[in-house]
Protein backbone atom coordinates (compact mmCIF):
# COMPACT_ATOMS: atom_id res chain seq x y z
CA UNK A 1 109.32 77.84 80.69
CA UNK A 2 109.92 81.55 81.83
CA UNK A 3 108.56 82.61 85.41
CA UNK A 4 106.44 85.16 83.73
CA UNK A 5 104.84 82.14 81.86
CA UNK A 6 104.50 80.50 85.09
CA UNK A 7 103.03 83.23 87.25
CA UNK A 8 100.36 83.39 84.48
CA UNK A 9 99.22 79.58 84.46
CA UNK A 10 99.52 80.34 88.67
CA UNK A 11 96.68 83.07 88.09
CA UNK A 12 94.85 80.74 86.00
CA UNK A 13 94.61 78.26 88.12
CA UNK A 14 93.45 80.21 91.44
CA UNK A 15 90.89 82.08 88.60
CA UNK A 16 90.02 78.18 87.68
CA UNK A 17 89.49 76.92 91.70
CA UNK A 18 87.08 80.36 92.16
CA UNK A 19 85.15 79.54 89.19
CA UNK A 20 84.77 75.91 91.00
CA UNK A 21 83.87 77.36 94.14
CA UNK A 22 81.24 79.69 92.74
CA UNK A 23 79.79 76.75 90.43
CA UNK A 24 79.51 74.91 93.49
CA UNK A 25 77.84 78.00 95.32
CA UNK A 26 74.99 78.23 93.10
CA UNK A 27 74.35 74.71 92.23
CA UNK A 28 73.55 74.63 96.44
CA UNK A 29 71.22 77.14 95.96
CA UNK A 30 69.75 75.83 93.48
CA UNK A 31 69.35 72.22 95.26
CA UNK A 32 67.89 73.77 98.11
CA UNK A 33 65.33 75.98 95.55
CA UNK A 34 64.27 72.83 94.71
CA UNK A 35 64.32 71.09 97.99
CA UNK A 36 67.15 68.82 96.98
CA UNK A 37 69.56 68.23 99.93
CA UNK A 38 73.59 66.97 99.22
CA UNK A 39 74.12 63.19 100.49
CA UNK A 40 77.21 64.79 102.57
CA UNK A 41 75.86 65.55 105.99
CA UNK A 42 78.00 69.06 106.63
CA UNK A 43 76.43 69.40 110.10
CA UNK A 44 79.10 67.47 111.70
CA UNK A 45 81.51 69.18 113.39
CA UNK A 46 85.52 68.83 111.58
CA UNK A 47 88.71 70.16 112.49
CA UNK A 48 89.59 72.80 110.19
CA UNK A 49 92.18 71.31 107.72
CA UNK A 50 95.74 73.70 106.60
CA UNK A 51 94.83 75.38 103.61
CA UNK A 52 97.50 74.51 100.49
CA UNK A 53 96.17 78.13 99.10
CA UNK A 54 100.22 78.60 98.52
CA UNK A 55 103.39 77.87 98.91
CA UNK A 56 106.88 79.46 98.39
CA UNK A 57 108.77 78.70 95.68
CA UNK A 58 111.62 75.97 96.60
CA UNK A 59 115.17 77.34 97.18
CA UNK A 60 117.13 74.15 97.09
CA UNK A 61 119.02 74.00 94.39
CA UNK A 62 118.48 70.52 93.58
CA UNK A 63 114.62 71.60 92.83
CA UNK A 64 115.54 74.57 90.71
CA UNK A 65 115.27 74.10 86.63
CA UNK A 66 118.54 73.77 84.73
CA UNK A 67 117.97 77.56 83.29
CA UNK A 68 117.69 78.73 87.02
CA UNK A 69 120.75 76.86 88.14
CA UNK A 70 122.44 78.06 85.48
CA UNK A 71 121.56 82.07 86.38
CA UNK A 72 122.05 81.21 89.66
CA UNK A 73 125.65 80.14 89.35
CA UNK A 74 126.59 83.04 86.79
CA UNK A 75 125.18 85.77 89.54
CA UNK A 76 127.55 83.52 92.14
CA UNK A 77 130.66 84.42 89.72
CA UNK A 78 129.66 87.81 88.97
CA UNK A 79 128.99 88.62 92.58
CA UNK A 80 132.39 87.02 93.70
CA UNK A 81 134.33 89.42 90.86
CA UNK A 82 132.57 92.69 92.05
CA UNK A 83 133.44 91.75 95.68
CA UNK A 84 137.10 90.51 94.87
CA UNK A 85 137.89 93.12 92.70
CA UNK A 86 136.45 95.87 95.06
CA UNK A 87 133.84 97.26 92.49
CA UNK A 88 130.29 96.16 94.31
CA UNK A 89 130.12 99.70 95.54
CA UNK A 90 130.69 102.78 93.51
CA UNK A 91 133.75 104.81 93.93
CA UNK A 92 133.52 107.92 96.57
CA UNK A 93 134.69 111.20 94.95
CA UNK A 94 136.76 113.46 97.25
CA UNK A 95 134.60 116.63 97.88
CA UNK A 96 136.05 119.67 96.69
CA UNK A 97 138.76 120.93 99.64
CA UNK A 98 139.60 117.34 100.05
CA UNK A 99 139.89 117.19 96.34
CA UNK A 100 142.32 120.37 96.33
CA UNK A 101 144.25 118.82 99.05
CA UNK A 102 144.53 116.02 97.22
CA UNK A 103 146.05 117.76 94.14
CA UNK A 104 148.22 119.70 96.46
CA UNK A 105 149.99 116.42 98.17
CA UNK A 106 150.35 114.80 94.56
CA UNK A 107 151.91 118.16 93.51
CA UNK A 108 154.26 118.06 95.93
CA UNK A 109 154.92 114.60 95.89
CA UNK A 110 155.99 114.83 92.07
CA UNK A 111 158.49 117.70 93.32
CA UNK A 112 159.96 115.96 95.52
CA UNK A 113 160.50 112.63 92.89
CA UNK A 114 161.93 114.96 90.30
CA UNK A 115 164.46 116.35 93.42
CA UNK A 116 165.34 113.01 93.87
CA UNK A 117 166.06 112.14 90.52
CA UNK A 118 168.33 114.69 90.05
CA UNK A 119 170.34 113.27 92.53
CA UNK A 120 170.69 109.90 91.76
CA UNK A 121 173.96 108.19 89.97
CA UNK A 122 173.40 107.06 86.94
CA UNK A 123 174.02 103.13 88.07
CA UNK A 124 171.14 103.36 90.33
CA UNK A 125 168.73 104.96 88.00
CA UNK A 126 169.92 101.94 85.29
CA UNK A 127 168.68 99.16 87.79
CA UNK A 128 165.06 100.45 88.25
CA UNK A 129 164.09 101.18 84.61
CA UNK A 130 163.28 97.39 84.74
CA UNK A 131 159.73 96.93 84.71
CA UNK A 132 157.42 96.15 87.92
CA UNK A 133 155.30 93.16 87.94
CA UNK A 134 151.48 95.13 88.28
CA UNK A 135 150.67 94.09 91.79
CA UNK A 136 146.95 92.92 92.47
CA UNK A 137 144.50 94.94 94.73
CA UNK A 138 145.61 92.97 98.14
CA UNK A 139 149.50 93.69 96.79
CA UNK A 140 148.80 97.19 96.26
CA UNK A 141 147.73 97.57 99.94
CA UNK A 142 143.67 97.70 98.93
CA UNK A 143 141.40 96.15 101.81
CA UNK A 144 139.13 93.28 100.42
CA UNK A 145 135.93 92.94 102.59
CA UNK A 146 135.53 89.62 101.91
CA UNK A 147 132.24 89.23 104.76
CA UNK A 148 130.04 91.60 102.85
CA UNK A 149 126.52 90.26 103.73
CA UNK A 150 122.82 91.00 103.52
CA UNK A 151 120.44 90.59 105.98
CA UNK A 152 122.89 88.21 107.98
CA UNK A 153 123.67 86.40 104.76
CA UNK A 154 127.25 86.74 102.98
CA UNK A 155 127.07 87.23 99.72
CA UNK A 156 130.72 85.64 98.45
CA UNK A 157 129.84 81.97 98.15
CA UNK A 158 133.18 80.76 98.79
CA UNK A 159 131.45 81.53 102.43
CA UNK A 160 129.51 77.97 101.99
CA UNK A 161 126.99 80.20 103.89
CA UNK A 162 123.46 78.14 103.86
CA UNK A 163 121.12 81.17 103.25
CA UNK A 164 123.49 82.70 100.25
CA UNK A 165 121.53 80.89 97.69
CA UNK A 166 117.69 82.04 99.21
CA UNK A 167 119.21 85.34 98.90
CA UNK A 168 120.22 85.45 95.43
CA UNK A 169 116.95 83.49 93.90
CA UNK A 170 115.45 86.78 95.32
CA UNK A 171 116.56 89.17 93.38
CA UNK A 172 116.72 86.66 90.01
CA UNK A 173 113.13 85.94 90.72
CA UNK A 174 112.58 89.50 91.13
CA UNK A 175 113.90 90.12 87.67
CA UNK A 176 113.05 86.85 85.87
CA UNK A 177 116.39 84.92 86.28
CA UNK A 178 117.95 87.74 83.80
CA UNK A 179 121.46 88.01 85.58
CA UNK A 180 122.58 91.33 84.59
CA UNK A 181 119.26 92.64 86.17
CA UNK A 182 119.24 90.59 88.98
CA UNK A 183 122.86 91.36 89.62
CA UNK A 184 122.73 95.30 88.82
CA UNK A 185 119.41 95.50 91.14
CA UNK A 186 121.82 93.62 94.04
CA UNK A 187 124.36 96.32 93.52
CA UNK A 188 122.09 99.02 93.97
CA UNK A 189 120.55 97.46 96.88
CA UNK A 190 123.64 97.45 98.85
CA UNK A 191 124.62 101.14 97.93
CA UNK A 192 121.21 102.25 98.86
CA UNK A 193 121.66 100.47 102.00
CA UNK A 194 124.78 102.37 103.02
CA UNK A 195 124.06 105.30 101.46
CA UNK A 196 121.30 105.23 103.85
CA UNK A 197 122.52 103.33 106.55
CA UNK A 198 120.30 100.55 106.92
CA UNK A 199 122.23 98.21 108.61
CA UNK A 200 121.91 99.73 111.42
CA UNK A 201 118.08 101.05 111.42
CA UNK A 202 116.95 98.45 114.20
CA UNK A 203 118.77 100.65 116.80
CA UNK A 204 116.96 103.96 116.04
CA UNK A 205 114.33 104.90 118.01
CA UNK A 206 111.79 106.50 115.30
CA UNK A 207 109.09 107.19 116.88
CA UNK A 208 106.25 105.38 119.40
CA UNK A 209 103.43 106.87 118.01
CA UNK A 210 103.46 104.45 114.75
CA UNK A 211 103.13 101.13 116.58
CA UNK A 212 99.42 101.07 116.01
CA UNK A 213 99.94 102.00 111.91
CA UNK A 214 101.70 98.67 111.50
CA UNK A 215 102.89 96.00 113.40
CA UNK A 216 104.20 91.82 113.16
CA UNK A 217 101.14 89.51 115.03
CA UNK A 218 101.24 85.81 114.95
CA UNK A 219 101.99 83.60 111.65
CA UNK A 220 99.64 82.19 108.90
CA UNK A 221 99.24 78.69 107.79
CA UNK A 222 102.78 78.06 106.01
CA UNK A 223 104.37 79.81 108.94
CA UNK A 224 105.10 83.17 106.91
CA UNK A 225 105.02 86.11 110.08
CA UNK A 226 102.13 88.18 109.77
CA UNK A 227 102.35 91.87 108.91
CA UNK A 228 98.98 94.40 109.75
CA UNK A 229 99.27 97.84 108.22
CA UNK A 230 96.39 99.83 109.52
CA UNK A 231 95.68 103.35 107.25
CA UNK A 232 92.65 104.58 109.42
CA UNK A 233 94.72 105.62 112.02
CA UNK A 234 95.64 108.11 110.10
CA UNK A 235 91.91 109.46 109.87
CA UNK A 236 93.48 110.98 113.32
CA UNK A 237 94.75 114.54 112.25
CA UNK A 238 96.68 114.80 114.97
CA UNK A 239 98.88 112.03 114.09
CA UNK A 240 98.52 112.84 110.62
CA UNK A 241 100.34 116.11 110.76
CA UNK A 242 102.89 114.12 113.13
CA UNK A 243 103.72 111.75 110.79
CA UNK A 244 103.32 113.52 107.17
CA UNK A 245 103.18 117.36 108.16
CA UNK A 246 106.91 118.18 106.77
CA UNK A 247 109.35 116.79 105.11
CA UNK A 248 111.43 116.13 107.36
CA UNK A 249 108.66 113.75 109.21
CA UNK A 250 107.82 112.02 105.98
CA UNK A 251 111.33 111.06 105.63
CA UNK A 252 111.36 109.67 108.87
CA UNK A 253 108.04 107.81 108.23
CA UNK A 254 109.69 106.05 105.38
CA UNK A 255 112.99 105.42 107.60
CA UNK A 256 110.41 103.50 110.52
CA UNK A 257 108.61 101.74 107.31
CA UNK A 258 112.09 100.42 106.54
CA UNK A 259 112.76 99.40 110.00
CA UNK A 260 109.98 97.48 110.32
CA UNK A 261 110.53 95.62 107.48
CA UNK A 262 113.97 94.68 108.62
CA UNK A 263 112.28 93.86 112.09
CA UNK A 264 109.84 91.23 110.24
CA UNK A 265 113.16 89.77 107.71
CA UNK A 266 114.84 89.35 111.72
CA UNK A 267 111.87 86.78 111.84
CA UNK A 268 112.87 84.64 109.01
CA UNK A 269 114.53 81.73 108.35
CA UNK A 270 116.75 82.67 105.62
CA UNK A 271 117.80 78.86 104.59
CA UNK A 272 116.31 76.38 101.91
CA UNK A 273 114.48 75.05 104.66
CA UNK A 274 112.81 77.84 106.10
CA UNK A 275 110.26 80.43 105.73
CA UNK A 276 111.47 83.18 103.62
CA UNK A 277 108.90 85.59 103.05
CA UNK A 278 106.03 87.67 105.00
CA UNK A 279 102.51 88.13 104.94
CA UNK A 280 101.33 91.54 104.54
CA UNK A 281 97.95 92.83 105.15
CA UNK A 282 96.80 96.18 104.38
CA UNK A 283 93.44 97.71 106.16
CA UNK A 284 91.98 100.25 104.75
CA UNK A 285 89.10 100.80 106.70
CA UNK A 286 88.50 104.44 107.40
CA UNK A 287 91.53 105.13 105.29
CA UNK A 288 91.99 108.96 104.27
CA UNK A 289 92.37 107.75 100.77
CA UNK A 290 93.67 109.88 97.72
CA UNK A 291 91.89 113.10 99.48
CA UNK A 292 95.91 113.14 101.58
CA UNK A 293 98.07 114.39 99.02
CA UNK A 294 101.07 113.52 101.74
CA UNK A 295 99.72 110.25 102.09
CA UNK A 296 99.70 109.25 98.52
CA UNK A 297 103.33 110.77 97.74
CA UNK A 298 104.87 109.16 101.25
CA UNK A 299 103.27 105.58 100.17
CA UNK A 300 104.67 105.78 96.75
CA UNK A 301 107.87 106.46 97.58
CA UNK A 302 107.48 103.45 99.94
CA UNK A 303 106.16 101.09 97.84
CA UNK A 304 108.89 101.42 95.00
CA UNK A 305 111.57 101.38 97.92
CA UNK A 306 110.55 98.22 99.12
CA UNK A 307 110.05 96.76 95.85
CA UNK A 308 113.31 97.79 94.95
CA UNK A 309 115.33 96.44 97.76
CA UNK A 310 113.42 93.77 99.17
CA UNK A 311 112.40 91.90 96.59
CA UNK A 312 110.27 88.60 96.82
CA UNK A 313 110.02 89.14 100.90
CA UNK A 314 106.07 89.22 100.35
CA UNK A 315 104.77 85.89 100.08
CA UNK A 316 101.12 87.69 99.52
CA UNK A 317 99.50 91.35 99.62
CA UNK A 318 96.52 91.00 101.23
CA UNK A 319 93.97 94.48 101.14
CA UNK A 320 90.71 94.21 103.23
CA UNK A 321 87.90 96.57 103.77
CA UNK A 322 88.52 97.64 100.43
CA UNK A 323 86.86 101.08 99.39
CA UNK A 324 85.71 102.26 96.16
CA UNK A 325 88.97 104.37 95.32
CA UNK A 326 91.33 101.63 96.07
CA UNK A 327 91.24 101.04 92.59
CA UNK A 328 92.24 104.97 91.62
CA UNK A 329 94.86 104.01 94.21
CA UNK A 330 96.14 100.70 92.33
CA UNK A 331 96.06 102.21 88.94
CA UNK A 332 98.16 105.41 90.30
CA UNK A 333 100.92 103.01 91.43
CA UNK A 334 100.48 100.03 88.67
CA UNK A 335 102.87 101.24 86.72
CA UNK A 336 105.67 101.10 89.76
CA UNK A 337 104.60 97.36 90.04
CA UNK A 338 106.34 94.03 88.34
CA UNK A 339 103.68 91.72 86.95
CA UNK A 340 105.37 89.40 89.31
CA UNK A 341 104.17 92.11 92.22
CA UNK A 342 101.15 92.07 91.20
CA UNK A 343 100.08 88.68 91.35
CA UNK A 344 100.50 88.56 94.80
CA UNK A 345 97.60 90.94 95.25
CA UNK A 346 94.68 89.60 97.20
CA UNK A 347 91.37 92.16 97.56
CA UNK A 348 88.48 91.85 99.68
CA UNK A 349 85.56 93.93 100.52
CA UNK A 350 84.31 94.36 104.51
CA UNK A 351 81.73 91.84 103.83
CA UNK A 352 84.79 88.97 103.03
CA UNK A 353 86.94 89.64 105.18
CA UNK A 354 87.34 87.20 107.38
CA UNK A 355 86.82 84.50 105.07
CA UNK A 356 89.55 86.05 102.99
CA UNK A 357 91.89 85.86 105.74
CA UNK A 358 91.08 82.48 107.07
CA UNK A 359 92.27 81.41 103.39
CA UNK A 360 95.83 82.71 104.76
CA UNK A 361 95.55 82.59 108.63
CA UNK A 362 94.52 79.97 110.94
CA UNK A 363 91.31 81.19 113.08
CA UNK A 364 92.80 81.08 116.27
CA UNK A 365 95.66 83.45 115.17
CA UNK A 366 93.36 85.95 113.30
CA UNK A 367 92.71 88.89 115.41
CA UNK A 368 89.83 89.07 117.23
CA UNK A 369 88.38 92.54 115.30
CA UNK A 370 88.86 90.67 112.06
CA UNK A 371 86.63 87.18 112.97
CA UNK A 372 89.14 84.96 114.22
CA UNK A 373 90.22 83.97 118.22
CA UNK A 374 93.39 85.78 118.87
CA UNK A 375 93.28 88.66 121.59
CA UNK A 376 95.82 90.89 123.26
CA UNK A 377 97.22 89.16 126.45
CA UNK A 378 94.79 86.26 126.23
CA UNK A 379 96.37 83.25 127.88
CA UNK A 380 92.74 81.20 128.26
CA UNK A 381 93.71 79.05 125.15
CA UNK A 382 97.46 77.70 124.62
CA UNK A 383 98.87 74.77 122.51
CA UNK A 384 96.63 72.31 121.65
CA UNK A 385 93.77 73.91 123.49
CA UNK A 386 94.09 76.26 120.12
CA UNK A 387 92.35 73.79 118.16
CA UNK A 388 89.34 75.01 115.94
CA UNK A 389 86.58 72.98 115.03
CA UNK A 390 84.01 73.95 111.98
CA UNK A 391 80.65 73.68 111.53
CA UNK A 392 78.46 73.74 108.38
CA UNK A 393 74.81 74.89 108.91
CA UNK A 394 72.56 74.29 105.47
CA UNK A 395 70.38 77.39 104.96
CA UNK A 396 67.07 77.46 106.56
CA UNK A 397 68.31 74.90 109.70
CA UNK A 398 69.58 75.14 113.20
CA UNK A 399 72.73 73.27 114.59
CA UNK A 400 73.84 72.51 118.10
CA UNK A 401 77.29 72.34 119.50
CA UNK A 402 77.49 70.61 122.94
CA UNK A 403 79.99 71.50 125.41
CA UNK A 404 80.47 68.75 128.14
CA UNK A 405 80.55 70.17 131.64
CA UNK A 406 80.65 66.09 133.68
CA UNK A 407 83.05 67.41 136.50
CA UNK A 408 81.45 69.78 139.25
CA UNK A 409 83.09 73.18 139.70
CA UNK A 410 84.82 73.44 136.59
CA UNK A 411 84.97 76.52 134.57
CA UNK A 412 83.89 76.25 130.42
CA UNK A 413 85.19 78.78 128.23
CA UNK A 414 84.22 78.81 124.53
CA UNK A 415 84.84 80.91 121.19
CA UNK A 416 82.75 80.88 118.63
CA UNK A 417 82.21 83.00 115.50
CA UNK A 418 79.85 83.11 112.33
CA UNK A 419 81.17 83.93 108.42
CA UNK A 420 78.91 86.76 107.86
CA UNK A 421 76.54 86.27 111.03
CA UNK A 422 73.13 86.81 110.30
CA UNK A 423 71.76 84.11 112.59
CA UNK A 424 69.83 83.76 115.65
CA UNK A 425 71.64 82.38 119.00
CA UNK A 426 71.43 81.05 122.42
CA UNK A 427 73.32 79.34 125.12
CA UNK A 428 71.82 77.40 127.88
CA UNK A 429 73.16 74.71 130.78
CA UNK A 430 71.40 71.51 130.33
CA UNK A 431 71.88 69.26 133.71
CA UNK A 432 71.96 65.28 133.83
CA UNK A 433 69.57 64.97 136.09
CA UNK A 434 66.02 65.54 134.57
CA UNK A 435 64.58 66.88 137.69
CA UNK A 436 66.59 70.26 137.87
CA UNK A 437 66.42 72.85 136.13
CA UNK A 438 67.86 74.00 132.72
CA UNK A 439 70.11 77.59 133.21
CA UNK A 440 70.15 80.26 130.37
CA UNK A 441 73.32 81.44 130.06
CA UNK A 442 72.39 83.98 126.64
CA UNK A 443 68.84 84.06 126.02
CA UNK A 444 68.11 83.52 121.96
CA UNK A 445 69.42 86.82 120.57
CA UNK A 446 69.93 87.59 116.32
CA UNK A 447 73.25 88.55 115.44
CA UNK A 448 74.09 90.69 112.76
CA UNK A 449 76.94 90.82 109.96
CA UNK A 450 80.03 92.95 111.72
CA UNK A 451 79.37 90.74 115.38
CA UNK A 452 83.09 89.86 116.43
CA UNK A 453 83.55 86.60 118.01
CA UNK A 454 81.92 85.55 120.91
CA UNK A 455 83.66 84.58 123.94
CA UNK A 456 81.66 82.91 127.52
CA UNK A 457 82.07 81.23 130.75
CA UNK A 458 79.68 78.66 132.44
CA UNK A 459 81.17 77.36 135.93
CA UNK A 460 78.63 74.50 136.90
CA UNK A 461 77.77 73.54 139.89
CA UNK A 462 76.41 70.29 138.83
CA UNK A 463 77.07 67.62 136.21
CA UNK A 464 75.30 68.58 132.73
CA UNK A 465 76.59 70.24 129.47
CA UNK A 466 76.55 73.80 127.98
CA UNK A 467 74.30 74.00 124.60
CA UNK A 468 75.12 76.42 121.38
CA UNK A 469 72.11 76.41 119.69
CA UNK A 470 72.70 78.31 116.03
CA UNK A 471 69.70 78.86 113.79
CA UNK A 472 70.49 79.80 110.33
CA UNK A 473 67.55 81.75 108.84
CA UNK A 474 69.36 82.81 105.42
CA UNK A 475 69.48 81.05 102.06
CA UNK A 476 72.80 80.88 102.20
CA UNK A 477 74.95 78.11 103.95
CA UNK A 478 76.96 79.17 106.84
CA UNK A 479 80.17 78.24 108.34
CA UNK A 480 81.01 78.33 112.33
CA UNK A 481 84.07 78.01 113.48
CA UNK A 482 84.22 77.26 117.89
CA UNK A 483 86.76 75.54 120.39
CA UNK A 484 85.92 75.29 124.22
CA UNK A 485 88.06 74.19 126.82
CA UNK A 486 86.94 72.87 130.64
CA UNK A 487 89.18 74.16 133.94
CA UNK A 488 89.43 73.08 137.05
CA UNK A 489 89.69 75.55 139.89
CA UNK A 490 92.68 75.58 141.61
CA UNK A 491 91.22 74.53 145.07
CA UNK A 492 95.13 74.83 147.10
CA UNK A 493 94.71 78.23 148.54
């Protein structure tokens, strides 16, 4: 079985699982149309299980198919004759005055041999007409970099290095275990990378002003660091004409693109074992869109790049707030993309966002702005106080979550947010003892689509608990997601 016929029965089967999902969708609707209720009571609260959406491909070799292990090995032997035979790079012509200089020396040189000849006895010129053994590159005084690596990795397998194999199954995977290919896009990889020198690209400074365009924050649910690359930043002129105005400043734009890549690979395991490959998501929200002629060219050019030399270091491509000409956009580079490329895309519209992420990303390291739990500098929630619980409310109902508060003076904190909002909510302190008084901490208020999370304190001053009262109005089911957590006031000072 090829991997082309595999990434096709892949697509199948996610295209199967949303047909599932929407079958299910609308025979709820229909149930509750007809007042018909499911026998599974979703109102009670669960832990919100890993998602197996997907997985990376192994990169043990003991799990690879017999035609893979095969390709694999042949790159190995390939690989190890281009490095041992000094021909993974191409060959540096002299420029011109070094060339002439060159000629000159070899001119003279050849003089000077015929001057000697001349001179020599006859005797001594007998006993070297015997033929020289043709001494091999080391003999001949050639230097053999035998530690040639790639991201850390060296590439000569005689190394035993573990992460040589994840390496290679990269760029066969990237062109479908055909070794020439796969071998031919290595080589041109490496020169690229010291043509531009890339190796050493995490030492540049290139430029502060780009850290909010795209940055690495947290990990999703196979571990795979998280990428953001925000496009409505550039809605800023300002920073427009400072990053694309000449091009001299979209060349360095590309050069920081690159570096941040290499920054996220620094996060990766590079062994069987670990996690090879990133997450990327793209924003577009407020993105200038096709109107930037700069913007289009400079993310071209960076798209092929990093297709070409990084292949298979993008586990998925996830693009939110999608606008209408994202699809001018995907059609205008389609043709730059592998089948394999595209398969990885994921698209959602503002409305699915966060449900689209949550597929990938655990709630609680989803930022904040996109529906999950994760702020800047927040250290209220750590470890296991991370956990997320879920909640199911059936249309047309209200649900309660209860937050215990049974020790005096501590301090609740709670998050809580809504897939697609649209409800009506409250929060209120409900004390043990019947005879005082209940406490409103958020009078009933409706909440529309684009709320972010909500975050609150209660400190009580008696025993009771905090009630989350959420009344779903809608037709449609909704899920809410909430932890809490109870502190105790440091009382030492």
């Amino acid at each position: 079985m090829t991997v082309e016929v595999k990434v096709e029965e892949t697509q199948m089967a996610e295209a199967v699982v949303a047909q599932e999902d929407t079958k299910k969708d609308v025979e709820e609707t229909q149930n509750v149309a007809r007042g018909e209720e499911k026998v599974v009571d979703d109102s009670k609260p669960k832990i919100v299980e890993k998602s197996a959406s997907y997985k990376e491909e192994s990169n043990f070799f003991s799990d690879l198919k017999e035609f893979e292990r095969k390709a694999l090995n042949e790159l190995k032997s390939k690989l190890e004759e281009a490095i041992l035979g000094n021909n993974l790079f191409k060959k540096e012509e002299p420029k011109k005055n070094e060339k002439q200089s060159s000629e000159n020396v070899e001119k003279e040189k050849e003089e000077e041999k015929e001057k000697v000849e001349s001179e020599t006895p006859i005797e001594e010129e007998a006993s070297k007409t015997e033929p020289e053994e043709e001494k091999k590159p080391e003999e001949k005084g050639t230097e053999i970099d035998r530690d040639i690596s790639l991201w850390g990795v060296p590439l000569l397998s005689s190394k035993c290095a573990e992460g040589t194999d994840v390496v290679l199954l990269k760029f066969l995977r990237a062109r479908e275990f055909k070794v020439n290919e796969a071998f031919e896009m290595l080589r041109k990889t490496m020169q690229w990378r010291k043509d531009f020198n890339i190796d050493s690209i995490l030492d540049e400074n290139l430029g502060a002003d780009l850290s909010s365009v795209a940055y690495m924050n947290g990990v999703d649910r196979e571990g795979h660091p998280v990428c953001y690359n925000i496009y409505g930043v550039f809605e800023n002129e300002e920073l427009y004409q400072k990053t694309f105005g000449t091009e001299e400043k979209r060349e360095q734009f590309l050069r920081w693109r690159f570096q941040l890549m290499e920054k996220g690979i620094q996060k990766l395991d590079l062994r069987p074992s670990g996690v090879s490959s990133l997450l990327q998501i793209n924003d577009l929200k407020n993105s200038p869109g096709l109107s930037k002629k700069e913007l289009r060219i400079s993310m071209k050019q960076a798209v092929s790049a990093l297709q070409d030399n990084y292949p298979e270091f993008v586990a998925r491509n996830v693009f939110i707030n999608v606008p209408f000409w994202y699809y001018a956009l995907n059609a205008l580079l389609s043709p730059f993309l592998t089948q394999r490329t595209k398969s990885k895309f994921v698209v959602a519209h503002p409305a699915k966002v966060t449900e689209t992420l949550l597929k990938y990303i655990p709630a609680e390291e989803v930022p904040v702005q996109y529906g999950g739990f994760k702020r800047e500098n927040d250290f209220e929630f750590t470890g296991e106080d991370c956990a997320v619980s879920e909640l199911t409310i059936k249309a047309g109902s209200t649900e309660t979550i209860e937050i215990p508060a049974d020790e005096v003076g501590s301090t609740l904190v709670w998050d809580l947010t809504v897939l697609g909002w649209e409800v009506n909510y409250k929060e209120e302190f409900v004390p043990k003892d019947e005879g005082s008084y209940t406490i409103i901490v958020q009078k009933t208020k409706k909440i529309g689509a684009q709320e972010e999370p909500i975050r609150n304190t209660f400190k009580n001053n008696e025993p009771g608990k905090v009630i989350l009262t959420i009344g779903n109005a809608s037709s449609k089911k909704k899920r809410v997601l909430y932890r809490y957590k109870a502190k105790k006031e440091d009382s030492s000072f």
